[in-house]
C-alpha atoms as a PDB file:
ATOM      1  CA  UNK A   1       0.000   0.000   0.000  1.00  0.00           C
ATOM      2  CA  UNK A   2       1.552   3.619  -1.087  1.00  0.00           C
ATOM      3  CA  UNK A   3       1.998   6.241   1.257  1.00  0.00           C
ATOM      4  CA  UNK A   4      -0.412   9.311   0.987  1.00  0.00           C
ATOM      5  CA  UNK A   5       1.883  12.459   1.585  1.00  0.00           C
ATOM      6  CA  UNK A   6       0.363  15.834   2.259  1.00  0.00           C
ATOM      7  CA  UNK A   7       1.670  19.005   0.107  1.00  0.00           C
ATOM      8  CA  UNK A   8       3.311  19.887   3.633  1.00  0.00           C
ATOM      9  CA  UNK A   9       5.223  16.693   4.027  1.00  0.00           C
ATOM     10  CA  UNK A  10       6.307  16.688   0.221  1.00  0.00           C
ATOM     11  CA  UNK A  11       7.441  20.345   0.089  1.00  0.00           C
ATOM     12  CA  UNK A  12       9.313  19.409   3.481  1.00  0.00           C
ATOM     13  CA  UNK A  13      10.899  16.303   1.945  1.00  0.00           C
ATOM     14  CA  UNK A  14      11.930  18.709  -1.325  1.00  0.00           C
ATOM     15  CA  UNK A  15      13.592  21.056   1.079  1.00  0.00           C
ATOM     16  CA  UNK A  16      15.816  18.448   2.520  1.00  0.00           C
ATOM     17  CA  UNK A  17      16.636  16.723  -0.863  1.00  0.00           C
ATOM     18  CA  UNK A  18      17.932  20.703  -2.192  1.00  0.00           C
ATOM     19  CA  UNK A  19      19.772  20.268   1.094  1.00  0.00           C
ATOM     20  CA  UNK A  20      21.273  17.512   0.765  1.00  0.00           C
ATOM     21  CA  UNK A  21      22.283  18.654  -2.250  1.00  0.00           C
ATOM     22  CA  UNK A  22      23.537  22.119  -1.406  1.00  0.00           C
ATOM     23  CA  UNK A  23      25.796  20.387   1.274  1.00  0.00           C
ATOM     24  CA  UNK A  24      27.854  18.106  -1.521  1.00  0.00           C
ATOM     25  CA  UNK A  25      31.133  18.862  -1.418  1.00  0.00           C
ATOM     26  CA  UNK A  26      31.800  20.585  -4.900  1.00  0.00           C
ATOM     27  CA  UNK A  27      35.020  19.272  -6.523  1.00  0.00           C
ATOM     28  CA  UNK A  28      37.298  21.871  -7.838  1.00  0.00           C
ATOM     29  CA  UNK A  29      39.779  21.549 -10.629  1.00  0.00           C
ATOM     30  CA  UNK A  30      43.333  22.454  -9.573  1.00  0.00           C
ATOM     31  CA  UNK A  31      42.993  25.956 -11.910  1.00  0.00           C
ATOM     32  CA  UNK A  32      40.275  26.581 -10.133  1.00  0.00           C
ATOM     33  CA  UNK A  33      41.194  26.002  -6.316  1.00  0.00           C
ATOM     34  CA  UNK A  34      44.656  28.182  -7.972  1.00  0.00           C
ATOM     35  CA  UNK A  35      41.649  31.146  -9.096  1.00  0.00           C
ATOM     36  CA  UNK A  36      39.615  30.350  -5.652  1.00  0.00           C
ATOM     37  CA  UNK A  37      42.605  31.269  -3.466  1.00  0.00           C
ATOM     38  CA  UNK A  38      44.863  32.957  -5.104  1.00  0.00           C
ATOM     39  CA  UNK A  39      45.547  36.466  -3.245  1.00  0.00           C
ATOM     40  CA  UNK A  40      47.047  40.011  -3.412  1.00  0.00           C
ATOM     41  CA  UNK A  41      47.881  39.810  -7.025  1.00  0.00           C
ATOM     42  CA  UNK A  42      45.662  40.914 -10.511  1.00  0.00           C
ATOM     43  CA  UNK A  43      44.030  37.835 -11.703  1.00  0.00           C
ATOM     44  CA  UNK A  44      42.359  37.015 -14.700  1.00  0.00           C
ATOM     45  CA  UNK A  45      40.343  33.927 -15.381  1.00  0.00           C
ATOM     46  CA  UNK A  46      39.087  33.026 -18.472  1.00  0.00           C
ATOM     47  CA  UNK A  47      37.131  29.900 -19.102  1.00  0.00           C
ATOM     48  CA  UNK A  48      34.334  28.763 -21.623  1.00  0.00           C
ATOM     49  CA  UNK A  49      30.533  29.413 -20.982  1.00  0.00           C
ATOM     50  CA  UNK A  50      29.176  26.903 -18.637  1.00  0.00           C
ATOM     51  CA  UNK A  51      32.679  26.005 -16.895  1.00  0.00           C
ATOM     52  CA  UNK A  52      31.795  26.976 -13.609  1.00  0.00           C
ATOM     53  CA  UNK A  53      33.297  31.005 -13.378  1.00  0.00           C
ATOM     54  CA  UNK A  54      30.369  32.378 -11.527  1.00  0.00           C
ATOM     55  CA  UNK A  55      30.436  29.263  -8.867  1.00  0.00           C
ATOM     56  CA  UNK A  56      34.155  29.957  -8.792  1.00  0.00           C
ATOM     57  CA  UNK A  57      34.056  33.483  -8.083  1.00  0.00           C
ATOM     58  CA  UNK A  58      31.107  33.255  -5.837  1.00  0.00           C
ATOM     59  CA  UNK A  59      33.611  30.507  -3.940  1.00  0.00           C
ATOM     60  CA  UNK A  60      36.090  33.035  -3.823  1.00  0.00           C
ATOM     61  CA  UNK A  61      34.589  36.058  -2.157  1.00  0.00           C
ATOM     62  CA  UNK A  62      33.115  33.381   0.046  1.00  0.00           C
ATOM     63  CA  UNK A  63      36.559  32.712   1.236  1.00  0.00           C
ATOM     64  CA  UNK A  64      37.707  36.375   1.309  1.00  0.00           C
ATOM     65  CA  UNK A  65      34.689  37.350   3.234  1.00  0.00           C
ATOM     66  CA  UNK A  66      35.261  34.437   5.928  1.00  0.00           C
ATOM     67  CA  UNK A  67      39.087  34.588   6.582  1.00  0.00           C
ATOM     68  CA  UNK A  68      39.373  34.228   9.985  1.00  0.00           C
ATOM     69  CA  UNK A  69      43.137  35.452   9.957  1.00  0.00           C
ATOM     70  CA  UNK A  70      41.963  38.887   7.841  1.00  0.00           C
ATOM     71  CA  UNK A  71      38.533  38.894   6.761  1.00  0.00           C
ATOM     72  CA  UNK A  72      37.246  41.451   4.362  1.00  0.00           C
ATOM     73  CA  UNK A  73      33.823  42.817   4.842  1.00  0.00           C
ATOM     74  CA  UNK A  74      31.604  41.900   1.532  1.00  0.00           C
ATOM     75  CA  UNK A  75      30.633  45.627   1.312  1.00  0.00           C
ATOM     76  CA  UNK A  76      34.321  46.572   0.608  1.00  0.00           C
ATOM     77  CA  UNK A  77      34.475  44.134  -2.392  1.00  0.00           C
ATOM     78  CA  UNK A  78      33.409  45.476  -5.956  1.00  0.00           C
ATOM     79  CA  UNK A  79      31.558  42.543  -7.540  1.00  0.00           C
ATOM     80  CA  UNK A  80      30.321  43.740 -11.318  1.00  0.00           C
ATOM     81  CA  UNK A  81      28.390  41.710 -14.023  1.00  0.00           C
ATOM     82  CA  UNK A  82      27.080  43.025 -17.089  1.00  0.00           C
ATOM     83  CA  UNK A  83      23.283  42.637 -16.560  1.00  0.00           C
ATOM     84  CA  UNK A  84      20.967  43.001 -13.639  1.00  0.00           C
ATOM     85  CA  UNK A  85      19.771  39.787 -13.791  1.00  0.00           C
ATOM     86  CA  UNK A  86      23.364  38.311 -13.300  1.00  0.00           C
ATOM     87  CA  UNK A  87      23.972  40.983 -10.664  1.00  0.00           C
ATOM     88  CA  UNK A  88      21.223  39.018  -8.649  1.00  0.00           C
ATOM     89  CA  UNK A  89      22.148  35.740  -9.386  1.00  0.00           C
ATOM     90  CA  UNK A  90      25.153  36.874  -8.329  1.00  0.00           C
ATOM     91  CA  UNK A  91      24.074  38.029  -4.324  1.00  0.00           C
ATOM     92  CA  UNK A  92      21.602  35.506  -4.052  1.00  0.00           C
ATOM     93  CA  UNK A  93      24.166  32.366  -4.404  1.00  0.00           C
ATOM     94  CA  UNK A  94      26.340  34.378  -2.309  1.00  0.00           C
ATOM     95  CA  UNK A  95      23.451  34.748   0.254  1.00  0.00           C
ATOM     96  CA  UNK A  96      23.129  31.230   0.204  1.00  0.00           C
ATOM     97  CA  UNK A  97      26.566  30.624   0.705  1.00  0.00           C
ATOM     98  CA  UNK A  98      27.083  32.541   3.469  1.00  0.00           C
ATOM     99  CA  UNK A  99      23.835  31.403   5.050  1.00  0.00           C
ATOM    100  CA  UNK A 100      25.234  27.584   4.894  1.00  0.00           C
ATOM    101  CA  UNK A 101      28.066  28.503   6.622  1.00  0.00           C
ATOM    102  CA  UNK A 102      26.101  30.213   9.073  1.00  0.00           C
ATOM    103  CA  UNK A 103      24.024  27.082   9.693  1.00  0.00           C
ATOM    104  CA  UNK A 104      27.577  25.345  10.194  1.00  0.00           C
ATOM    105  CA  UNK A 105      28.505  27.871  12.686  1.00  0.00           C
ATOM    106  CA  UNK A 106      25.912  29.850  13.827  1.00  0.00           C
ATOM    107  CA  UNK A 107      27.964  31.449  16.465  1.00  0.00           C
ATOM    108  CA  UNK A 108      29.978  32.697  14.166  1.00  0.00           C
ATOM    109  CA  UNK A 109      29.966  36.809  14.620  1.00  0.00           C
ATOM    110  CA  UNK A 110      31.679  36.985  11.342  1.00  0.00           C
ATOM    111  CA  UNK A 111      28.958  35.376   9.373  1.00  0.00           C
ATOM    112  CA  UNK A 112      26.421  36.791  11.015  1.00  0.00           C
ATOM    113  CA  UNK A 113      27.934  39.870   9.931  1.00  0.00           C
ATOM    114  CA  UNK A 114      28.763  39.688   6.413  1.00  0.00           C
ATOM    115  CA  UNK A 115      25.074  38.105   6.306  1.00  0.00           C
ATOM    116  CA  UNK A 116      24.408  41.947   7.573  1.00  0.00           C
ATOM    117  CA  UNK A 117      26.275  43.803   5.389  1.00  0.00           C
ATOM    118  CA  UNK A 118      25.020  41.450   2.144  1.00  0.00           C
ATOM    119  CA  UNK A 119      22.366  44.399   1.571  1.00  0.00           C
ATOM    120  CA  UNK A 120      24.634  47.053   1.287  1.00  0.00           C
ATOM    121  CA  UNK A 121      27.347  45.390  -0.737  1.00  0.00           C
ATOM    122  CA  UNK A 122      28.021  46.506  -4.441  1.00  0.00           C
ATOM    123  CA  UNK A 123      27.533  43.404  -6.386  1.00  0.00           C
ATOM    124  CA  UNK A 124      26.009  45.245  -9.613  1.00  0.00           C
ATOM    125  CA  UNK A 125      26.037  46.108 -13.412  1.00  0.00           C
ATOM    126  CA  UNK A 126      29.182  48.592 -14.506  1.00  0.00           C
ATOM    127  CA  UNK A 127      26.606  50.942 -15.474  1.00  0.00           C
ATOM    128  CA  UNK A 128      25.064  50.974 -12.026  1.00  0.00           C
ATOM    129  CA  UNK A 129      28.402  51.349 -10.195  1.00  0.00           C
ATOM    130  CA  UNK A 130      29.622  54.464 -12.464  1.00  0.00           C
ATOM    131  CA  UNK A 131      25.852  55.803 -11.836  1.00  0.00           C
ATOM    132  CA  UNK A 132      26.426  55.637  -7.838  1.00  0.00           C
ATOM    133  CA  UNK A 133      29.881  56.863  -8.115  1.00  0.00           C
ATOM    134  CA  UNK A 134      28.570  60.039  -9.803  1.00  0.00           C
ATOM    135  CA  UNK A 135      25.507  59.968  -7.682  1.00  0.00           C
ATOM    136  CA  UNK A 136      28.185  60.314  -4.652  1.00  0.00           C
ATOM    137  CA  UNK A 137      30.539  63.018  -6.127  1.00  0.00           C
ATOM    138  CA  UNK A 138      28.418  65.391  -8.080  1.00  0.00           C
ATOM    139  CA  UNK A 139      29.891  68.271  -6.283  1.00  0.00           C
ATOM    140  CA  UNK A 140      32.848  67.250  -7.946  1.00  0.00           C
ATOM    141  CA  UNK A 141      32.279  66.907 -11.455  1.00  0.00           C
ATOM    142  CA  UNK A 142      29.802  70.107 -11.026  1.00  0.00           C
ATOM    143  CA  UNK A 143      26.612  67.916 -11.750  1.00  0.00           C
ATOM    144  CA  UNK A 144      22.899  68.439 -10.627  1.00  0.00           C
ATOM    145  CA  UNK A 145      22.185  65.906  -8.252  1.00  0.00           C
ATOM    146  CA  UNK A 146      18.906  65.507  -9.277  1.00  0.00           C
ATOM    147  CA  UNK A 147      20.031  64.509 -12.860  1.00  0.00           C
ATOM    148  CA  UNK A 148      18.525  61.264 -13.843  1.00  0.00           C
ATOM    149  CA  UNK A 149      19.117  58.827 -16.827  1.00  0.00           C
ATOM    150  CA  UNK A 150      17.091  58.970 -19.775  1.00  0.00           C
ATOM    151  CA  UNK A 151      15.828  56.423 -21.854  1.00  0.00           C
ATOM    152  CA  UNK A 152      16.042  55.021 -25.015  1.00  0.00           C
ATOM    153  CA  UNK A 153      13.269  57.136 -26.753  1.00  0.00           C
ATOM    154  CA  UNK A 154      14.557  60.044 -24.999  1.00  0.00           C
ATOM    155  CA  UNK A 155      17.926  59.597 -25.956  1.00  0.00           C
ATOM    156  CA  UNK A 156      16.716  59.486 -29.628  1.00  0.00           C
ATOM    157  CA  UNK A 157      14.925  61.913 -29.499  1.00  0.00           C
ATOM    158  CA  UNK A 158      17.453  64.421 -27.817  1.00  0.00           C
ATOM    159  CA  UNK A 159      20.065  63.593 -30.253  1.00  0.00           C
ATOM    160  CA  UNK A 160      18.246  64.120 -33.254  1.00  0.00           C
ATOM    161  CA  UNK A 161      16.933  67.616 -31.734  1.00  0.00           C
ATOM    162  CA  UNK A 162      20.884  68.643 -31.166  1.00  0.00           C
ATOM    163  CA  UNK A 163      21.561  67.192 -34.369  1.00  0.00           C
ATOM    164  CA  UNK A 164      19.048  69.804 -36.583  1.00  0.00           C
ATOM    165  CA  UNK A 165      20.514  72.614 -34.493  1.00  0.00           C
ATOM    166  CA  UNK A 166      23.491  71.668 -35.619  1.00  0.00           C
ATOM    167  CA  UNK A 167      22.416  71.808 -39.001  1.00  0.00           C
ATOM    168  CA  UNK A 168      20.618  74.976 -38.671  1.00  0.00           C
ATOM    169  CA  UNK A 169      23.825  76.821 -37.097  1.00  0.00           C
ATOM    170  CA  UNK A 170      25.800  75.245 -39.874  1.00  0.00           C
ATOM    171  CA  UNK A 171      23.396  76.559 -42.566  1.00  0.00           C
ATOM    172  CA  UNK A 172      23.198  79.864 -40.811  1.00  0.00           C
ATOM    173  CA  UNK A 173      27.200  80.150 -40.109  1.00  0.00           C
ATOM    174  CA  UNK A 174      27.077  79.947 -44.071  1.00  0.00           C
ATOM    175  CA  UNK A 175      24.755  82.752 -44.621  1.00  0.00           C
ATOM    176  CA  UNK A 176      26.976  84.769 -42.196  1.00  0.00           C
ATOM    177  CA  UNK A 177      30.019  84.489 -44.266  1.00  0.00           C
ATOM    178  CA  UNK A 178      28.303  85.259 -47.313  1.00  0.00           C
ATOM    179  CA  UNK A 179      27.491  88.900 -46.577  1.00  0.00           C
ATOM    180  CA  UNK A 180      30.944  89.074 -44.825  1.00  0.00           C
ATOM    181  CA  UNK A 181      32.265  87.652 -48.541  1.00  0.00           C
ATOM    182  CA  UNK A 182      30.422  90.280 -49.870  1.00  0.00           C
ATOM    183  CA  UNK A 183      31.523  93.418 -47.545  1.00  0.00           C
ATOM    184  CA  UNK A 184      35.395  92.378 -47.989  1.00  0.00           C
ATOM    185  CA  UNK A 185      34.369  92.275 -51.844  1.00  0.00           C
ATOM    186  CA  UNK A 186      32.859  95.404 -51.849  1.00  0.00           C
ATOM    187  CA  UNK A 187      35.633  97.143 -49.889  1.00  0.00           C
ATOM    188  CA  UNK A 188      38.220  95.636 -52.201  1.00  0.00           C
ATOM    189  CA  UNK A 189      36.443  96.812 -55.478  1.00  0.00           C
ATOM    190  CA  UNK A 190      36.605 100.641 -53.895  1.00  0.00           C
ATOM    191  CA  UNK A 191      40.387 100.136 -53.190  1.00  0.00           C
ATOM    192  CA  UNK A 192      40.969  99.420 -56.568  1.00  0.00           C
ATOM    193  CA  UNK A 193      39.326 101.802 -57.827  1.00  0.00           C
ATOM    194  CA  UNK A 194      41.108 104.451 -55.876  1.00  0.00           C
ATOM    195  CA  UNK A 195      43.989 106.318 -57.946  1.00  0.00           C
ATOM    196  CA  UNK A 196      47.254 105.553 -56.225  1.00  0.00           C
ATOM    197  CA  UNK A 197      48.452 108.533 -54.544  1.00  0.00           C
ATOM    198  CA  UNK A 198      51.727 109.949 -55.556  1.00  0.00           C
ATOM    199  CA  UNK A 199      52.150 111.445 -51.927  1.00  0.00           C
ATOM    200  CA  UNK A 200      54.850 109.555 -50.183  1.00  0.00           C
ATOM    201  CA  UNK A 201      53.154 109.939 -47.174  1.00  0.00           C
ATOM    202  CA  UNK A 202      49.982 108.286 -48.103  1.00  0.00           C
ATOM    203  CA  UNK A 203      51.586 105.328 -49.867  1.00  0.00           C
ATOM    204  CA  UNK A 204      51.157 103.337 -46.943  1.00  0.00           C
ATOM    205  CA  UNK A 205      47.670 103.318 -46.708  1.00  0.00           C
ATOM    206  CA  UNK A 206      47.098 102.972 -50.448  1.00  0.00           C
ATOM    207  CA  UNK A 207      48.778  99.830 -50.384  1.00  0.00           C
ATOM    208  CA  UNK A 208      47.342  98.459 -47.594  1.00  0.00           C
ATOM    209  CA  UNK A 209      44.036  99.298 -49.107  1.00  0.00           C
ATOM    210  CA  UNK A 210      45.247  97.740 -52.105  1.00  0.00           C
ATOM    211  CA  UNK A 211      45.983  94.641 -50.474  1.00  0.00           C
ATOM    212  CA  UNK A 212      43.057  94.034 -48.468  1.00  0.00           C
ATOM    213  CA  UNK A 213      41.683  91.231 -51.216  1.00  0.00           C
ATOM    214  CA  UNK A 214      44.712  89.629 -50.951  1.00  0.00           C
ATOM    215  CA  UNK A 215      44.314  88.774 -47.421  1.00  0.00           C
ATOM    216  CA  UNK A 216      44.406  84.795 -46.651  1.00  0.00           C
ATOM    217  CA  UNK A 217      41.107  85.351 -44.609  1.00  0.00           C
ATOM    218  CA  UNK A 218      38.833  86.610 -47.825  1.00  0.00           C
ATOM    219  CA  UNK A 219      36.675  84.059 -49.456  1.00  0.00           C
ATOM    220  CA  UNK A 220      35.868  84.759 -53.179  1.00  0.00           C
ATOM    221  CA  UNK A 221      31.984  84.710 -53.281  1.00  0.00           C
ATOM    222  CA  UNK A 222      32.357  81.980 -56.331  1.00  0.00           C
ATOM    223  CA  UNK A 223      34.101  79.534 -54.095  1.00  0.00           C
ATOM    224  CA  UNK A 224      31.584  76.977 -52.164  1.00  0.00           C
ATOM    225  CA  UNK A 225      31.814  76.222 -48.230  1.00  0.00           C
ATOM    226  CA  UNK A 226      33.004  73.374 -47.054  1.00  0.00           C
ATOM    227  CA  UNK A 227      30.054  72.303 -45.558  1.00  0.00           C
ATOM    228  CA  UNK A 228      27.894  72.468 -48.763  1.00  0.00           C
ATOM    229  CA  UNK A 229      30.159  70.639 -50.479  1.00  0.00           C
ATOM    230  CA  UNK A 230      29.572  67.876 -47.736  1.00  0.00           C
ATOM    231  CA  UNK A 231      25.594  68.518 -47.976  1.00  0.00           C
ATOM    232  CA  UNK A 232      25.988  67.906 -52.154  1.00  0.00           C
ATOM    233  CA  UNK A 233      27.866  64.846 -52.256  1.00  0.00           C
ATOM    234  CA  UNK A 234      25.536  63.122 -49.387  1.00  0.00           C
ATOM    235  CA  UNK A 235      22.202  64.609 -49.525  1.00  0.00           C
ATOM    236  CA  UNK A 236      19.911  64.712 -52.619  1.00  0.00           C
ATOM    237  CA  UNK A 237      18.085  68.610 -53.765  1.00  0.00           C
ATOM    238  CA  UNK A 238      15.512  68.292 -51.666  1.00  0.00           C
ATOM    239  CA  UNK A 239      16.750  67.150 -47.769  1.00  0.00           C
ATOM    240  CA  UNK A 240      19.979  66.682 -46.096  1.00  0.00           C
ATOM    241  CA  UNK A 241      18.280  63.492 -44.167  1.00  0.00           C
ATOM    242  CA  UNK A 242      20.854  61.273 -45.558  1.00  0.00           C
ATOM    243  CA  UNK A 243      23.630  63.172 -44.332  1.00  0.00           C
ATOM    244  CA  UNK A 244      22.309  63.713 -40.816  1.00  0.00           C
ATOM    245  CA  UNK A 245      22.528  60.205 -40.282  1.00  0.00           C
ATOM    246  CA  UNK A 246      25.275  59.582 -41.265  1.00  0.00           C
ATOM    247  CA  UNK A 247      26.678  61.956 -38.527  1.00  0.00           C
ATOM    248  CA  UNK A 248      24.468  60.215 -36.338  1.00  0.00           C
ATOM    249  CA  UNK A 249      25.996  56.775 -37.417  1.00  0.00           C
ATOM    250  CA  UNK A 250      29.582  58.120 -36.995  1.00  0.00           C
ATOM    251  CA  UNK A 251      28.832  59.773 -33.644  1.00  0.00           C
ATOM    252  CA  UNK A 252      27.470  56.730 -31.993  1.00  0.00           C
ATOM    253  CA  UNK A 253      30.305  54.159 -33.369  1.00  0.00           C
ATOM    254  CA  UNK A 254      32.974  56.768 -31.812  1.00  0.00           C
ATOM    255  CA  UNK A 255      31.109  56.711 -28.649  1.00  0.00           C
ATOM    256  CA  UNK A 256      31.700  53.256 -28.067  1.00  0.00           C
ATOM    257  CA  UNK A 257      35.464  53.870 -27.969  1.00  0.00           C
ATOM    258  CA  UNK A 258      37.116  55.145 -24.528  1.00  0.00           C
ATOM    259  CA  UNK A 259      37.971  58.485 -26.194  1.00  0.00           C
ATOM    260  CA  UNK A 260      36.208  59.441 -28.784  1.00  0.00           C
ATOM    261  CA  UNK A 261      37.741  62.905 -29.794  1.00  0.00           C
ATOM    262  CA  UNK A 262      41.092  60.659 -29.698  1.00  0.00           C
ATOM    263  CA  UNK A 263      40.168  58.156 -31.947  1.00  0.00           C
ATOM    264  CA  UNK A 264      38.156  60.064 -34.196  1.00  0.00           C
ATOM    265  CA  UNK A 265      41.423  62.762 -34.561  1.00  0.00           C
ATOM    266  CA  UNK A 266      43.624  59.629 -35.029  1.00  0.00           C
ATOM    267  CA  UNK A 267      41.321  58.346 -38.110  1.00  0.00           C
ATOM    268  CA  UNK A 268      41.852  61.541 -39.474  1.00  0.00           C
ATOM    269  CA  UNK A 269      45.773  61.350 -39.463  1.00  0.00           C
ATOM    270  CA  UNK A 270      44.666  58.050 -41.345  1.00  0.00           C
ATOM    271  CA  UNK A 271      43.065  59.374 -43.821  1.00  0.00           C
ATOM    272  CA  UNK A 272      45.959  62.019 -44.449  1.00  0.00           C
ATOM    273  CA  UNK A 273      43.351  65.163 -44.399  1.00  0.00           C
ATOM    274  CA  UNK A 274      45.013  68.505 -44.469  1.00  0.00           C
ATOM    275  CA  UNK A 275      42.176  70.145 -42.459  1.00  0.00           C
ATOM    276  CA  UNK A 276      39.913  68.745 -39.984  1.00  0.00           C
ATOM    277  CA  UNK A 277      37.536  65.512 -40.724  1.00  0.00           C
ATOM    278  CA  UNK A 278      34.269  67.073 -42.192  1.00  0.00           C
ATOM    279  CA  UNK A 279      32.199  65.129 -39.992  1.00  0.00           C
ATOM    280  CA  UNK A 280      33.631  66.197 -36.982  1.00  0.00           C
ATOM    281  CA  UNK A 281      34.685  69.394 -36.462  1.00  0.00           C
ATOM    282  CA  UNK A 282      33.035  71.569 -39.856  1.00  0.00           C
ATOM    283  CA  UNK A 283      29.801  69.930 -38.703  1.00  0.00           C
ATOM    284  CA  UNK A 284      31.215  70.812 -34.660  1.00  0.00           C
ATOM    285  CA  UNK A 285      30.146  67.510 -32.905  1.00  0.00           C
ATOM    286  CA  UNK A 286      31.238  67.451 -29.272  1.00  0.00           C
ATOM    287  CA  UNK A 287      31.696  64.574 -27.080  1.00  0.00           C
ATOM    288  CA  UNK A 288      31.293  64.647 -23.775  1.00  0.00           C
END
């Protein structure tokens, strides 16, 4: 005859099976005890997906945490992973770890309090730690404390707004130097048409009159700006849409490098440009 369980007794008998299970004694390889204990050097482990380097590292601050002969507090470690979901995975096995040890020893003062401290210890994304260290030292960097981090349709939406201003100021900048263009024209054509005086005196200021056009700042009015040249060889008559994203394209690939301005000056060298890369500084992008 079978046994009837209730849902009580099975979910009891489940508990002790995980257990039982919890409390095997997990075999490590010898490059792994090496990564496990390993102290007061840099260390870099580097192993294949599903080889065991979260169990190892979870192992490891397990042992740094519980030193007996110089134990470090878990809230002094900086534990990072690269999404929130492994950030959690992360604390809870370490929970559990230190909570087994705890039911080894539970007069251990240690445990107890690294068990304590658990909540307050950074075991996060990169992106969370760089937002708390900023978060701590606005005062610093001379930020509004309040600031807070837009997303993703905000951050489109921004950028394409700075973007057309961009644009606009370009376009205007142009308009600008036109009636300059024409001013330094017009002052030119008077100074040539002035008879050269004879008067020793006033020779001077004839010539520099004369020699106003020649100046390297004046711009015949026939010549084309930079900038529409850029706006005619990547934008058809009728928008410059084409253009704008590809400003857009070359602003977010240089983001993703640790200095932007660096990297984007160093392509330039590449490309053996006399004057600065079109993209970036006619069109005035600024990283920051």
């Amino acid at each position: 005859m079978e046994a009837i369980k209730t849902e009580t007794e099975v979910a009891a008998i489940a508990q002790k099976v995980s257990d039982a299970e919890k409390e095997k004694k997990v075999s490590w390889t010898e490059d792994q005890q090496k990564a496990i204990l390993t102290r007061d050097c840099n260390l870099l482990v580097a192993a294949a997906a599903g080889s065991g380097k979260t169990a190892v590292l979870v192992e490891r601050i397990i042992k740094i945490v519980t030193d007996e002969n110089r134990p470090t507090d878990i809230d002094k470690l900086l534990v990072v992973t690269f999404t929130n979901a492994a950030a959690s995975e992360m604390r809870e096995r370490i929970g559990e770890a230190i909570s087994r040890e705890l039911h080894k020893n539970p007069q251990s003062r240690l445990l107890q309090r690294q068990l304590t401290l658990l909540n307050k210890s950074s075991i996060t994304t990169i992106h969370s730690f760089c937002l708390e260290v900023i978060r701590s030292n606005f005062h610093i960097v001379d930020l509004d404390p309040n600031f807070r981090i837009a997303d993703q349709t905000e951050a489109v939406l921004l950028k394409q707004e700075a973007l057309e201003e961009l644009f606009e100021e370009r376009y205007a900048s142009i308009i600008i130097e036109e009636d300059k263009t024409l001013e330094e024209n017009k002052i030119r054509q008077e100074a040539e048409n002035l008879e050269v005086d004879s008067n020793l005196e006033k020779q001077g200021e004839s010539t520099n009159l004369l020699n106003l056009g020649q100046d390297s700042s004046f711009q015949k009015l026939g010549e084309v700006p930079t900038f529409l040249k850029l706006v005619e060889a990547y934008s058809n008559n009728k928008e410059d849409l084409a253009l704008q994203a590809i400003v857009l394209s070359l602003y977010n690939f240089a983001m993703s490098a640790t200095d932007p301005t660096k990297w984007l000056n160093k392509k330039q060298k590449t490309l053996t440009l006399k004057k600065a890369t079109a993209l970036v500084i006619l069109l005035g992008l600024r990283f920051y």
